[in-house]
PDB file of N, CA and C in Angstrom:
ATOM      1  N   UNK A   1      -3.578 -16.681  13.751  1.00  0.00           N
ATOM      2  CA  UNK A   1      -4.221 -15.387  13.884  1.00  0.00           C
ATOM      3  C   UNK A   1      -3.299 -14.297  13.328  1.00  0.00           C
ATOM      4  N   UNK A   2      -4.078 -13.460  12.422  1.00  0.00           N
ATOM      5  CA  UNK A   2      -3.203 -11.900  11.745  1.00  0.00           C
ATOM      6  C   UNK A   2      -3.429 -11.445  12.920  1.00  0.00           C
ATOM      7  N   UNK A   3      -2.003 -10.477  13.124  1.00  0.00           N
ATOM      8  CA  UNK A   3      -1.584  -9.381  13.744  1.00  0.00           C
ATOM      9  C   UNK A   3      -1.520  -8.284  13.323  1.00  0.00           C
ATOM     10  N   UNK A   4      -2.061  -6.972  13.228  1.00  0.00           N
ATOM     11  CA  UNK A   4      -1.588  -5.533  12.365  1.00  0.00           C
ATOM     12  C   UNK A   4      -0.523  -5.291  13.227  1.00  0.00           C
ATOM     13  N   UNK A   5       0.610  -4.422  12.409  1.00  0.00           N
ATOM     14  CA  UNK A   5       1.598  -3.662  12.854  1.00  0.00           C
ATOM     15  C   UNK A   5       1.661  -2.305  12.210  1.00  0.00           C
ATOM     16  N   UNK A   6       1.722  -1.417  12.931  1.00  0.00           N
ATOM     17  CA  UNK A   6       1.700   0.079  12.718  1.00  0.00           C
ATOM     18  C   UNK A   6       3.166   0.468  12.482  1.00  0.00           C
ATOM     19  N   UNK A   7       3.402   1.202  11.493  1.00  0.00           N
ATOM     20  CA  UNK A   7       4.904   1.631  11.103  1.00  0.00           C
ATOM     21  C   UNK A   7       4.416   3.117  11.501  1.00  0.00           C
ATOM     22  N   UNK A   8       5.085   4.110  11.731  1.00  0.00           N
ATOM     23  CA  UNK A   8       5.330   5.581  11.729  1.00  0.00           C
ATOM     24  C   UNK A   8       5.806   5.801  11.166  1.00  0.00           C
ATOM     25  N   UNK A   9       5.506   6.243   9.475  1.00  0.00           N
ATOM     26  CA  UNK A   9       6.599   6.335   8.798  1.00  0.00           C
ATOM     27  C   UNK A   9       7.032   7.922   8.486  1.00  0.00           C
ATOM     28  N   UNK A  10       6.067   8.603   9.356  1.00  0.00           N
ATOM     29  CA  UNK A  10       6.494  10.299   9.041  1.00  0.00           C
ATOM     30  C   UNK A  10       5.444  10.795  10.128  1.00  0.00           C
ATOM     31  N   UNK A  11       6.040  11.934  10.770  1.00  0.00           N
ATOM     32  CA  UNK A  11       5.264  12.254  11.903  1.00  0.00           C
ATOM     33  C   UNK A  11       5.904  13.817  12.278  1.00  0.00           C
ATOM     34  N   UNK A  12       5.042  14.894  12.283  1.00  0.00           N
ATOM     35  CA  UNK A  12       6.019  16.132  12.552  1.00  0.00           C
ATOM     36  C   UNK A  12       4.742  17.432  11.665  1.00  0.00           C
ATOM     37  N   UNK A  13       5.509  18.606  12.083  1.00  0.00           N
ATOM     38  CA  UNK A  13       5.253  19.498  11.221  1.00  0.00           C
ATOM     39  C   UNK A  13       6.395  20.333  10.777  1.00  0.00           C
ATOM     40  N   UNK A  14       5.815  20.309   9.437  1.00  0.00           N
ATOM     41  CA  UNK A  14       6.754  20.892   8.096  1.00  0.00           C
ATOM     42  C   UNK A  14       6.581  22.153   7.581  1.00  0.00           C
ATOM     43  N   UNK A  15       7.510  22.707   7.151  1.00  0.00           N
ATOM     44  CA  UNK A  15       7.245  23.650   6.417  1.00  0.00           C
ATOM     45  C   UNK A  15       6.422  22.702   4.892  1.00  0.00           C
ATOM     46  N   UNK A  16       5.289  24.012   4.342  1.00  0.00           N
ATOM     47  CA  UNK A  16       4.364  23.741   3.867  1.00  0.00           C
ATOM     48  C   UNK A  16       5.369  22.756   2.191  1.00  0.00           C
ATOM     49  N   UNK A  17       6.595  23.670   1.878  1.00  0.00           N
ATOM     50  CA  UNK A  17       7.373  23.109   0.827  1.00  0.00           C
ATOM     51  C   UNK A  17       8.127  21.813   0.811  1.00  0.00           C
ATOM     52  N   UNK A  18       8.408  21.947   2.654  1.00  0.00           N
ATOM     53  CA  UNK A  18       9.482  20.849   2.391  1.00  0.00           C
ATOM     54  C   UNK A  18       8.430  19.654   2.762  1.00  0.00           C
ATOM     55  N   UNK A  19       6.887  19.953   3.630  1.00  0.00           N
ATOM     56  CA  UNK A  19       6.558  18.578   3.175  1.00  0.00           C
ATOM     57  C   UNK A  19       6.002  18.163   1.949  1.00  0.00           C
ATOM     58  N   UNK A  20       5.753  18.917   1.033  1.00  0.00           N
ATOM     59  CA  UNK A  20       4.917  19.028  -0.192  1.00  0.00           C
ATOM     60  C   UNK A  20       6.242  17.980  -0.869  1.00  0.00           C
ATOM     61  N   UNK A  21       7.873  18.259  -1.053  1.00  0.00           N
ATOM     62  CA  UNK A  21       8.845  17.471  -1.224  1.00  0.00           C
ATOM     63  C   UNK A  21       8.915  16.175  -0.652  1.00  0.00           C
ATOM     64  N   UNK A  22       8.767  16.175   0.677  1.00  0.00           N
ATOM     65  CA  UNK A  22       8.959  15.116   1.042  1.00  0.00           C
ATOM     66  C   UNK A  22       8.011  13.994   0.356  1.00  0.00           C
ATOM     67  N   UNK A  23       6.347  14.337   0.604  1.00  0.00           N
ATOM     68  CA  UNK A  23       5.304  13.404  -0.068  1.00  0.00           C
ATOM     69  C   UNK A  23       5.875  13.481  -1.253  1.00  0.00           C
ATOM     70  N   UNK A  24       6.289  14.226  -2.335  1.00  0.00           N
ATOM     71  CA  UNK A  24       6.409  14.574  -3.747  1.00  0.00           C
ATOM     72  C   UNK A  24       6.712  13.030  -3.701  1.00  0.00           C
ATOM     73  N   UNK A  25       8.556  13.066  -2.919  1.00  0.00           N
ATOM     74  CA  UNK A  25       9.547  11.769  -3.250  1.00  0.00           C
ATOM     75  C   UNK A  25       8.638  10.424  -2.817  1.00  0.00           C
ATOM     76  N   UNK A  26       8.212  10.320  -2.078  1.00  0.00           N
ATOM     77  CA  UNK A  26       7.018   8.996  -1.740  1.00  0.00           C
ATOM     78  C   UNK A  26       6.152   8.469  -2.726  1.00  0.00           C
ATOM     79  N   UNK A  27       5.741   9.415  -3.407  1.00  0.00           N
ATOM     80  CA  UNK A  27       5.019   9.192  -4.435  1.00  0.00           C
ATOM     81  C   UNK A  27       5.748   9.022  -5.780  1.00  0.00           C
ATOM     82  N   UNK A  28       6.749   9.335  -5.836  1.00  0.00           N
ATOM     83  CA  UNK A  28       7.755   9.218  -7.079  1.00  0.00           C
ATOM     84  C   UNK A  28       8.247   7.429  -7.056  1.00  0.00           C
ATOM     85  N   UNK A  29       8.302   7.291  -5.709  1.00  0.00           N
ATOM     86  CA  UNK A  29       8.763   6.064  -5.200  1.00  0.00           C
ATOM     87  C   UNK A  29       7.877   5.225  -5.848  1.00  0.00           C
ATOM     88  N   UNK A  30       6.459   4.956  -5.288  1.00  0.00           N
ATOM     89  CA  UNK A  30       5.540   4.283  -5.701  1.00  0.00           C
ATOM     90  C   UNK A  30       4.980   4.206  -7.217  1.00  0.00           C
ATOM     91  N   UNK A  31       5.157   5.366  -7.666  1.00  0.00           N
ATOM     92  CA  UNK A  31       5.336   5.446  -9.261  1.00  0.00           C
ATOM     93  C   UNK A  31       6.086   4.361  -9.896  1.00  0.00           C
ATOM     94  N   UNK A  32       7.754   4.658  -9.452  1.00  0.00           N
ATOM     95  CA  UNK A  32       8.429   4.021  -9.748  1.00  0.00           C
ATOM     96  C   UNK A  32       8.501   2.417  -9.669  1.00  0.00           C
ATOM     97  N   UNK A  33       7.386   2.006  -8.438  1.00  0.00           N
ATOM     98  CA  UNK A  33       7.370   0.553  -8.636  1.00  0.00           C
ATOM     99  C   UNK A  33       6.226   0.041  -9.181  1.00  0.00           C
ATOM    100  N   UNK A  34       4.903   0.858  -9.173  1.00  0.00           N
ATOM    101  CA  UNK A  34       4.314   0.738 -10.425  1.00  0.00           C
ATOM    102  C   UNK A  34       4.963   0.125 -11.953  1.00  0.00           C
ATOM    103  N   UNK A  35       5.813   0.999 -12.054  1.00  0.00           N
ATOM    104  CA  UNK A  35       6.309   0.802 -13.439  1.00  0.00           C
ATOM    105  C   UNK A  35       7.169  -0.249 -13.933  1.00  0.00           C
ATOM    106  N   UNK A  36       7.586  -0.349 -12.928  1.00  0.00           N
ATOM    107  CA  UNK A  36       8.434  -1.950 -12.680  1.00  0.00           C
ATOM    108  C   UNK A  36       7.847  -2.987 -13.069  1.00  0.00           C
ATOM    109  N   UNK A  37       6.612  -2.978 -12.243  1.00  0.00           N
ATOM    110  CA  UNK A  37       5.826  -3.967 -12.753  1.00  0.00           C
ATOM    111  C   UNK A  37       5.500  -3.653 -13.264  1.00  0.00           C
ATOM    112  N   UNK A  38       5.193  -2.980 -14.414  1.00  0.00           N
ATOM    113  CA  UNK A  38       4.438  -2.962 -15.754  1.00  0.00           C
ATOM    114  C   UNK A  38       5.117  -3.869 -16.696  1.00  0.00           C
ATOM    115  N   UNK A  39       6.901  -3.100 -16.677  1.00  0.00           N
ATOM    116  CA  UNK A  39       7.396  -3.528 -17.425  1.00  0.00           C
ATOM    117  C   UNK A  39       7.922  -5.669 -17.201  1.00  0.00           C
ATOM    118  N   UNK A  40       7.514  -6.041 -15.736  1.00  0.00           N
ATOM    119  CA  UNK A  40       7.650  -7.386 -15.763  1.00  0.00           C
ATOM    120  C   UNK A  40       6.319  -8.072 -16.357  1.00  0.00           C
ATOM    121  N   UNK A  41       5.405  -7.269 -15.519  1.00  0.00           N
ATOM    122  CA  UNK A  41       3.957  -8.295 -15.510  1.00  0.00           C
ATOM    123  C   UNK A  41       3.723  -8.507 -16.959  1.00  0.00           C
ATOM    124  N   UNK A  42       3.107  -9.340 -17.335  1.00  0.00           N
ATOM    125  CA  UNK A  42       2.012 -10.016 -19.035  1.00  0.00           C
ATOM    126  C   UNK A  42       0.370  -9.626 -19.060  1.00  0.00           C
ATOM    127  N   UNK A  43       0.305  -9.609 -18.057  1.00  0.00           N
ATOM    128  CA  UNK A  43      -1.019  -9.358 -17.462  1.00  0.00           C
ATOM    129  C   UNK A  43      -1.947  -8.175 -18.265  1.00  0.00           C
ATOM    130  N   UNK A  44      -2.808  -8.255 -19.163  1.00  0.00           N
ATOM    131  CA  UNK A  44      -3.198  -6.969 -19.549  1.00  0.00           C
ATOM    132  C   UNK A  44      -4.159  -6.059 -18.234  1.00  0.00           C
ATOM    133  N   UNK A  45      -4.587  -7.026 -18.017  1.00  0.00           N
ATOM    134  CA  UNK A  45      -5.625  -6.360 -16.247  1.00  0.00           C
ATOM    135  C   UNK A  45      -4.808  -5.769 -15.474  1.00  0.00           C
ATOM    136  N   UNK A  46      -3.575  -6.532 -15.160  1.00  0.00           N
ATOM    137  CA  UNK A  46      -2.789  -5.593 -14.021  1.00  0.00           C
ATOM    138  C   UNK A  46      -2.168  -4.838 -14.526  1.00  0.00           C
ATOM    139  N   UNK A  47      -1.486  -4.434 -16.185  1.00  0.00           N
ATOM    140  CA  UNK A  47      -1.002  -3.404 -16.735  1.00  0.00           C
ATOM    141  C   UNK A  47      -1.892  -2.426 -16.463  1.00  0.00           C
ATOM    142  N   UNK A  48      -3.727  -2.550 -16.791  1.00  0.00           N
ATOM    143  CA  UNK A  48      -4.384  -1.560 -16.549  1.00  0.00           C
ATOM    144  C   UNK A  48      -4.333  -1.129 -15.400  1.00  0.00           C
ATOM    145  N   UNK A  49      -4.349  -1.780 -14.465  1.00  0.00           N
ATOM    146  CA  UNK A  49      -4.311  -1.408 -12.951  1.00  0.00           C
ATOM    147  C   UNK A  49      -3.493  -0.535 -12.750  1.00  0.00           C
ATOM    148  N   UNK A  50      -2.138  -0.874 -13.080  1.00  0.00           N
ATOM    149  CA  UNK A  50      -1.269  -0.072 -12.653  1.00  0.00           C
ATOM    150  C   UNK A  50      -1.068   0.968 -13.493  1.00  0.00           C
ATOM    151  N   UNK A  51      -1.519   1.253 -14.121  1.00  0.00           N
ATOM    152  CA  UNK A  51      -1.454   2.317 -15.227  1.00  0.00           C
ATOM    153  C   UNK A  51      -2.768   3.420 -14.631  1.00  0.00           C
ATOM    154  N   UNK A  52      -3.578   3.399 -14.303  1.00  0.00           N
ATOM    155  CA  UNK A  52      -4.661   3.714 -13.439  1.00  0.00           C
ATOM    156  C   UNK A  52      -4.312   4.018 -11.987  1.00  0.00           C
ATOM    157  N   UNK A  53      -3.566   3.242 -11.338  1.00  0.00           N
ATOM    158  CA  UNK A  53      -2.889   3.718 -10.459  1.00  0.00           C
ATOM    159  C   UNK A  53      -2.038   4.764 -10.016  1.00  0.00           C
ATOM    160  N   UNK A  54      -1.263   4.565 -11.707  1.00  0.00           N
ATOM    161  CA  UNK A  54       0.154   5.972 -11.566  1.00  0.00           C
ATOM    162  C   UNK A  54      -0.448   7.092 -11.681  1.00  0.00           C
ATOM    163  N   UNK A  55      -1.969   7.096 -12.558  1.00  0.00           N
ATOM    164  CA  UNK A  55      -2.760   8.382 -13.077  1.00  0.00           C
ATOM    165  C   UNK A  55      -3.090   8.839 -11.938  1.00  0.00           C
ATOM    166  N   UNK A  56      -3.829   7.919 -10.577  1.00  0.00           N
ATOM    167  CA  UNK A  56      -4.381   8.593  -9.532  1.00  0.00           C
ATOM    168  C   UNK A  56      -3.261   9.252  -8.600  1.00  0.00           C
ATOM    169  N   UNK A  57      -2.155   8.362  -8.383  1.00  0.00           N
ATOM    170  CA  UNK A  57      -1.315   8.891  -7.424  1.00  0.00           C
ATOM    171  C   UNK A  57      -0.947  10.178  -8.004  1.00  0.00           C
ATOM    172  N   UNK A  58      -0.591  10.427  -9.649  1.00  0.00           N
ATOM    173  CA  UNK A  58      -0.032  11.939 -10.302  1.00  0.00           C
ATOM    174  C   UNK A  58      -1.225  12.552  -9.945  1.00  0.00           C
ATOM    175  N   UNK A  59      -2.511  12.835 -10.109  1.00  0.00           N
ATOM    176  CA  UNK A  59      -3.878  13.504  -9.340  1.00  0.00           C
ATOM    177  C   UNK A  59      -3.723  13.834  -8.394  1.00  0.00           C
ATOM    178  N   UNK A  60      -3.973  12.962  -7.304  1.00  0.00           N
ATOM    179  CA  UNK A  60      -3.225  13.867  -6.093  1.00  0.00           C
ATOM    180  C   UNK A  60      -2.461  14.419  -6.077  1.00  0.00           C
ATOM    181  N   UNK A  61      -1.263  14.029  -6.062  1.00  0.00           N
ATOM    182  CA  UNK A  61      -0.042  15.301  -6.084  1.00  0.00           C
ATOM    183  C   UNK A  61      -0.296  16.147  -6.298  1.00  0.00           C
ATOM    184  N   UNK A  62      -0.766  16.373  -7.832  1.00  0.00           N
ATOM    185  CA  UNK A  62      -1.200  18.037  -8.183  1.00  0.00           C
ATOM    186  C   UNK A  62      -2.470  18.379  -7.148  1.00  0.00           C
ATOM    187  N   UNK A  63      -3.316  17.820  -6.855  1.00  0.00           N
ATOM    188  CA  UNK A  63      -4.125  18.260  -6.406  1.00  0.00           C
ATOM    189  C   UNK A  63      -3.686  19.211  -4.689  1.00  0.00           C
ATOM    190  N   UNK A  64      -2.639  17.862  -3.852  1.00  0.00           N
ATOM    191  CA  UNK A  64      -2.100  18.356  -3.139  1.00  0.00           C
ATOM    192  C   UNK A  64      -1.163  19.493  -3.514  1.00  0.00           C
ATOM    193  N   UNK A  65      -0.607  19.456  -4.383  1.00  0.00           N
ATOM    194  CA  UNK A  65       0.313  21.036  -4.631  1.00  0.00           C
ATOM    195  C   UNK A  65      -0.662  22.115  -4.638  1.00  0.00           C
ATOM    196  N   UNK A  66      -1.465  21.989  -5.343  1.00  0.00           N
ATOM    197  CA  UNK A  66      -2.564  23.048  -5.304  1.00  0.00           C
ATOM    198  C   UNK A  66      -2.862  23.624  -3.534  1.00  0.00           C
ATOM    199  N   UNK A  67      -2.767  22.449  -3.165  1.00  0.00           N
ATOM    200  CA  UNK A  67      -3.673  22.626  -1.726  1.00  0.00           C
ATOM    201  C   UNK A  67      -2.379  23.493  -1.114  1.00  0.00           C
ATOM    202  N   UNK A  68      -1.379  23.269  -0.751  1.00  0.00           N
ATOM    203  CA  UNK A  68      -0.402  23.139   0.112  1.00  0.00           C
ATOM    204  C   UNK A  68       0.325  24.902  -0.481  1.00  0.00           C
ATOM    205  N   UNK A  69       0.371  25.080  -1.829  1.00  0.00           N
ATOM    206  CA  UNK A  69       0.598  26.281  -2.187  1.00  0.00           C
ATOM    207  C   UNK A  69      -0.341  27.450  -1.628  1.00  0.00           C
ATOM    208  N   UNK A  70      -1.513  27.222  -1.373  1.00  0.00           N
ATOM    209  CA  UNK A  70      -2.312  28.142  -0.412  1.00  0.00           C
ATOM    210  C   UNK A  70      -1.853  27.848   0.747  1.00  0.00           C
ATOM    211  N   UNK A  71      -1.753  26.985   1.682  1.00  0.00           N
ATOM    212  CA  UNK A  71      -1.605  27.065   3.307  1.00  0.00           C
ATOM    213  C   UNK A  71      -0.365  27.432   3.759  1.00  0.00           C
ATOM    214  N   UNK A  72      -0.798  27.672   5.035  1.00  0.00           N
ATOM    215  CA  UNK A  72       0.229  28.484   6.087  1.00  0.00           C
ATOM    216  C   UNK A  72       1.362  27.797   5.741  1.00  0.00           C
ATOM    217  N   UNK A  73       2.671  28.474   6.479  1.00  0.00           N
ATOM    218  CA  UNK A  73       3.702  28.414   6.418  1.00  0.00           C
ATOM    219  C   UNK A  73       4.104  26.604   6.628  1.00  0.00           C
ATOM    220  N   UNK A  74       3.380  26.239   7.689  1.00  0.00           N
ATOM    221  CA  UNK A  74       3.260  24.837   8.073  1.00  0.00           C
ATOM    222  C   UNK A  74       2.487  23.967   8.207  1.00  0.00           C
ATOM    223  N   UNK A  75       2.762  22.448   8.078  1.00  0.00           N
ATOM    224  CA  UNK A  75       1.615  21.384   7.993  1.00  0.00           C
ATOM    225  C   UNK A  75       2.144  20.238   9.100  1.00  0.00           C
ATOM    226  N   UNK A  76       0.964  19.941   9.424  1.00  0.00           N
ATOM    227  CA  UNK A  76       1.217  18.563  10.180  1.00  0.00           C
ATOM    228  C   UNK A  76       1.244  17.768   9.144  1.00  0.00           C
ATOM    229  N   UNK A  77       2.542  16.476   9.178  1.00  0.00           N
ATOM    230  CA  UNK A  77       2.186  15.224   8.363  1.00  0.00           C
ATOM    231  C   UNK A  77       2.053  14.146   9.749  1.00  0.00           C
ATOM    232  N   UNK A  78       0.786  13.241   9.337  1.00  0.00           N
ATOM    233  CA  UNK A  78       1.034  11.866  10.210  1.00  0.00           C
ATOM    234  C   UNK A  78       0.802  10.998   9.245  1.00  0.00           C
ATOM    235  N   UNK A  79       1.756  10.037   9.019  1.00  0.00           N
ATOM    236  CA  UNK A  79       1.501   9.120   7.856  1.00  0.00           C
ATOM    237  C   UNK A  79       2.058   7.750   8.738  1.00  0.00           C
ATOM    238  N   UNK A  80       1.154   6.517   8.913  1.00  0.00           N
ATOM    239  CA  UNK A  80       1.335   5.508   8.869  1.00  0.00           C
ATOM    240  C   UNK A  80       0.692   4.518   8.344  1.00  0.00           C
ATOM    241  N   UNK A  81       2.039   3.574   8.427  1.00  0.00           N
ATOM    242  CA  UNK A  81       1.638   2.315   7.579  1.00  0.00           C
ATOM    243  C   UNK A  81       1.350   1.396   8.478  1.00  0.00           C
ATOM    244  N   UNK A  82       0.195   0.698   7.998  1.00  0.00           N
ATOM    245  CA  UNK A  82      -0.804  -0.271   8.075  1.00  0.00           C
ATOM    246  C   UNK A  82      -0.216  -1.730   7.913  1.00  0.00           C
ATOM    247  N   UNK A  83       0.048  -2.809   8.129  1.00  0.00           N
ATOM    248  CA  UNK A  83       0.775  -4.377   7.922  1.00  0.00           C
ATOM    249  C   UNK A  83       0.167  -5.204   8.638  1.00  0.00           C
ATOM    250  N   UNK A  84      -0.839  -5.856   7.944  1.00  0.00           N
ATOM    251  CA  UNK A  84      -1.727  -6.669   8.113  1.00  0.00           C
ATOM    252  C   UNK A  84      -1.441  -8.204   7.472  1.00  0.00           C
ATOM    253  N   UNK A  85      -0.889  -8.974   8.633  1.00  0.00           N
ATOM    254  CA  UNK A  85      -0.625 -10.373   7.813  1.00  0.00           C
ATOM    255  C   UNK A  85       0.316 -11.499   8.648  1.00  0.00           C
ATOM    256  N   UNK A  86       0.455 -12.059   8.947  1.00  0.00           N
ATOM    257  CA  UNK A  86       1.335 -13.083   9.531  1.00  0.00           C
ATOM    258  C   UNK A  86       2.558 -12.484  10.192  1.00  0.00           C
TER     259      UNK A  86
END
């Protein structure tokens, strides 16, 4: 039988910049292993994937900068991770 496990991986409120930074680096992260595998995988499907991937995660961001440059001084972040598997 799978078990989920809940990580907390960010929990608080931020000033509107420094969490806009903080997500920024999270997402730089995941970029970054995107690209990793690009450069291992052969795969033309999962090159697309992940190439499609980096486009959506850069979308948000801006989209969130947009957002976060209008709001108040502060934001709640609750971000957890999900681990679903043996």
């Amino acid at each position: 039988m799978n078990k989920a496990m809940n990580m907390q991986l960010i929990r608080g409120e931020f000033k509107a910049a420094d969490a806009l930074d903080l997500i920024t680096q999270m997402v730089h992260v995941k970029i970054r292993f995107h690209e990793e595998h690009i450069r291992q995988d052969s795969s033309e499907e999962d090159i697309k994937y992940r190439e499609s991937r980096i486009k959506q995660l850069q979308k948000e961001l801006y989209e969130l900068r947009q957002r976060l440059d209008r709001s108040p001084s502060k934001v709640k972040l609750d971000g957890i991770i999900k681990i679903v598997g043996p």
